[in-house]
C-alpha atoms as a PDB file:
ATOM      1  CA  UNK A   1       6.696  37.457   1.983  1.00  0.00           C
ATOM      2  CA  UNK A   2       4.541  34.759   3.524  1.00  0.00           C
ATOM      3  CA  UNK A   3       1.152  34.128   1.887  1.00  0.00           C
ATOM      4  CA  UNK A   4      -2.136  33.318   3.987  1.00  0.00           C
ATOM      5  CA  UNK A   5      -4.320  30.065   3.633  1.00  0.00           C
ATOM      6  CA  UNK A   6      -8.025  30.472   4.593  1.00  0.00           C
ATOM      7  CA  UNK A   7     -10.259  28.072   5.883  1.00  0.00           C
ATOM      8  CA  UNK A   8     -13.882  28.064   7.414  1.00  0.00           C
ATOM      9  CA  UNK A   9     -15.053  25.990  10.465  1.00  0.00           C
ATOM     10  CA  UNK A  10     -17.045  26.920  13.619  1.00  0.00           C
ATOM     11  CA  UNK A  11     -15.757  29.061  16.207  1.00  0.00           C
ATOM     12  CA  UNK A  12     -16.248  26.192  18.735  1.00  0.00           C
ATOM     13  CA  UNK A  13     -14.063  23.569  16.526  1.00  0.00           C
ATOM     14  CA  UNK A  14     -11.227  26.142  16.185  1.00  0.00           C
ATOM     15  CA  UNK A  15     -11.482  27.062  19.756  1.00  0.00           C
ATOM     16  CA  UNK A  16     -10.765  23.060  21.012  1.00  0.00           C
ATOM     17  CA  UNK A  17      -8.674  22.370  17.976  1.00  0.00           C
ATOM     18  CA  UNK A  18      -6.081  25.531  18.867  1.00  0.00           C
ATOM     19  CA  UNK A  19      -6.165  24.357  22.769  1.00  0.00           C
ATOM     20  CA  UNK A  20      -5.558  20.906  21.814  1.00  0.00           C
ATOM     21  CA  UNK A  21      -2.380  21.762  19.242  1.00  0.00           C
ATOM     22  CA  UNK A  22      -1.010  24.168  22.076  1.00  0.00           C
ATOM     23  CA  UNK A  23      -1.217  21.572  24.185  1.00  0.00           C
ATOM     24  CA  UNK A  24       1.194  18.924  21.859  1.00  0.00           C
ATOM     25  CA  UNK A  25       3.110  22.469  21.441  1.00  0.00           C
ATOM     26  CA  UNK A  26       2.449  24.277  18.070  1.00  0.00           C
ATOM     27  CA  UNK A  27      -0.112  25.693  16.324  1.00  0.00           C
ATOM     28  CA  UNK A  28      -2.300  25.978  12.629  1.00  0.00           C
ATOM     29  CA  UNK A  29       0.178  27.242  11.129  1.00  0.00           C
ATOM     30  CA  UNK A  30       3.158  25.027  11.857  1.00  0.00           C
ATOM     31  CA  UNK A  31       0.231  22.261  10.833  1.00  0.00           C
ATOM     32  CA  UNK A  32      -1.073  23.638   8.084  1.00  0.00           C
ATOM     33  CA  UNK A  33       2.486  24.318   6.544  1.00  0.00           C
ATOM     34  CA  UNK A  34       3.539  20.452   7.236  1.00  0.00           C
ATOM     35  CA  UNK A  35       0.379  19.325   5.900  1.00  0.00           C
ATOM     36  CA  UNK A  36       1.529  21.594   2.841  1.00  0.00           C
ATOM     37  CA  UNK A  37       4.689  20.226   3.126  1.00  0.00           C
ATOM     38  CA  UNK A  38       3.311  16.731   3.245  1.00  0.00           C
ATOM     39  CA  UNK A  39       0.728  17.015   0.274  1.00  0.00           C
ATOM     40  CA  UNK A  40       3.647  18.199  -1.548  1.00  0.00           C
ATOM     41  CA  UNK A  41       6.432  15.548  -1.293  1.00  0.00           C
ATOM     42  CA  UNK A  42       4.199  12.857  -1.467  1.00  0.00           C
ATOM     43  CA  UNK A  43       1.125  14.451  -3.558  1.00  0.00           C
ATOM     44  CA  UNK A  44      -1.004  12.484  -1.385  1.00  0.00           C
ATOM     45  CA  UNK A  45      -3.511  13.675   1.425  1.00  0.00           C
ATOM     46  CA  UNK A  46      -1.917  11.656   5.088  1.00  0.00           C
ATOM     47  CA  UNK A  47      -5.721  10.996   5.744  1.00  0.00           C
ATOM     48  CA  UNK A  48      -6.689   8.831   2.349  1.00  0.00           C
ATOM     49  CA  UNK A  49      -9.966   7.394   2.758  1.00  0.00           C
ATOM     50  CA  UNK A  50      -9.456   3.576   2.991  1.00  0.00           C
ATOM     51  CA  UNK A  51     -11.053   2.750  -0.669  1.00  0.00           C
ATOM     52  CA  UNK A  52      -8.495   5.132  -1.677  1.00  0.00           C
ATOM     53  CA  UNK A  53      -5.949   3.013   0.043  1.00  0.00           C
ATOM     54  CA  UNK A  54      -7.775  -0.124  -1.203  1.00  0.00           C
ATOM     55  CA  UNK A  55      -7.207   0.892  -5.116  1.00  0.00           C
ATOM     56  CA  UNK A  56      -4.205   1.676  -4.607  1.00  0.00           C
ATOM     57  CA  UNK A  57      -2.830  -1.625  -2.799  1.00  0.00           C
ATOM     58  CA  UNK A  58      -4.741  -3.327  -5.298  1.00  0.00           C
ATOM     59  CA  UNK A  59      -3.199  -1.678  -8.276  1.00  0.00           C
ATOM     60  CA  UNK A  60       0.301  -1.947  -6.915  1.00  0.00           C
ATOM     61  CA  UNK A  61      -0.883  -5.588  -6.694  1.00  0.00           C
ATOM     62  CA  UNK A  62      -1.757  -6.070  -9.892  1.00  0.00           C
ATOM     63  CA  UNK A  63       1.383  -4.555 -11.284  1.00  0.00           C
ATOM     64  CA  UNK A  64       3.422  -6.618  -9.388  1.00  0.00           C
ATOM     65  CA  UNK A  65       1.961 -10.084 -10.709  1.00  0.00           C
ATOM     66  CA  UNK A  66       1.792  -8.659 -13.867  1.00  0.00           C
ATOM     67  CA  UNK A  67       5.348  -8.051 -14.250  1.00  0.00           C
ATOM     68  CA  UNK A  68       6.126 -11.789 -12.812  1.00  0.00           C
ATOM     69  CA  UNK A  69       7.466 -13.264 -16.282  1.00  0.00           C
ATOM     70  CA  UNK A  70       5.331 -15.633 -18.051  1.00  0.00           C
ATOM     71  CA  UNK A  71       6.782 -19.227 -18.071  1.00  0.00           C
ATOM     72  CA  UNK A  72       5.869 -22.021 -20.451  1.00  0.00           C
ATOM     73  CA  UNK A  73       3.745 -25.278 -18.317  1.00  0.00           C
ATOM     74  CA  UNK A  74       5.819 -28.431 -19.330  1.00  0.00           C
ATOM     75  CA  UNK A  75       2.768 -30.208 -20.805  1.00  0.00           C
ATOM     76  CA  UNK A  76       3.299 -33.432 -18.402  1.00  0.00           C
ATOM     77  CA  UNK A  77       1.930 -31.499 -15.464  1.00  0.00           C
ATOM     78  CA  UNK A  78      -0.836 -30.483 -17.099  1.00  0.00           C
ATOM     79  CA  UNK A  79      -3.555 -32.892 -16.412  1.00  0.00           C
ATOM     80  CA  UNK A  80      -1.931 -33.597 -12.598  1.00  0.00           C
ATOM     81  CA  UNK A  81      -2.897 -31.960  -8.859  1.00  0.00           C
ATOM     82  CA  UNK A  82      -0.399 -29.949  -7.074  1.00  0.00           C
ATOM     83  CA  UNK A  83       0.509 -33.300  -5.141  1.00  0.00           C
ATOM     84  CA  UNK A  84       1.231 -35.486  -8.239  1.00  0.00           C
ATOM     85  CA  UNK A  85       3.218 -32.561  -9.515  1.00  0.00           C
ATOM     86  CA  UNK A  86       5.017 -32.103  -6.931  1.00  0.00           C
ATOM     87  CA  UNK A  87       6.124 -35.875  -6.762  1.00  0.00           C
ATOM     88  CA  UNK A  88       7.178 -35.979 -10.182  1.00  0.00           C
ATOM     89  CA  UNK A  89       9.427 -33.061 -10.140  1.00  0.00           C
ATOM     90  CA  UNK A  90      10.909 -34.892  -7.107  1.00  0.00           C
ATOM     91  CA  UNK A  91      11.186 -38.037  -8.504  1.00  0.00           C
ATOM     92  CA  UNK A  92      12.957 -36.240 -11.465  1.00  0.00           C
ATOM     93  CA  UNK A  93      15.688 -34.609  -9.360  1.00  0.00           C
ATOM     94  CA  UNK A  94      16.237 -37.711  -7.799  1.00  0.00           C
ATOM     95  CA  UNK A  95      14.965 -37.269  -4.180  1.00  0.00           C
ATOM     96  CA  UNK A  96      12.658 -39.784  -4.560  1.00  0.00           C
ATOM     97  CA  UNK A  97      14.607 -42.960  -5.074  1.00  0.00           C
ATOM     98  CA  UNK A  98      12.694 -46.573  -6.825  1.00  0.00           C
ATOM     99  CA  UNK A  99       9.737 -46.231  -4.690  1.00  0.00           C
ATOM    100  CA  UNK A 100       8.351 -42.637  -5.734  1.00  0.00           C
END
């Protein structure tokens, strides 16, 4: 037996909102059982506010560097800029010839 889901709004919103979801052919109740459908799968609302979504790029974020692994610096390049660095590691796989 199929259960019944209440909700209040004005008569006016409900009144536009059915002629509107006849028009793109279906109805509150095909809605309101995909939006069930929907909260279900993903248990997530479709509408998240955008903070929501914020947090939660940020937190995927976050896990994602942290699970980068840790490497040791080699202690040469640690008083050089990115430049000088970047010429010594070429220099020490031999791209750079005598001249550096």
């Amino acid at each position: 037996m199929d259960a019944m889901v209440t909700g209040r709004m004005s008569q006016a919103k409900k009144e536009l909102g059915n002629q509107v979801l006849r028009e793109l052919g279906t109805n509150a109740s095909q809605v309101i059982n995909e939006l069930y459908d929907y909260v279900i799968s993903r248990r997530a609302l479709p509408f998240s506010a955008p903070e929501e979504e914020r947090g939660e790029r940020l937190r995927a974020a976050v896990t994602a560097v942290d699970a980068v692994p840790k490497v040791e610096l080699d202690a040469r390049f640690a008083a050089m800029d990115v430049r000088q660095a970047r010429m010594e590691r070429l220099s020490d796989d031999g791209l750079m010839g005598d001249g550096r």
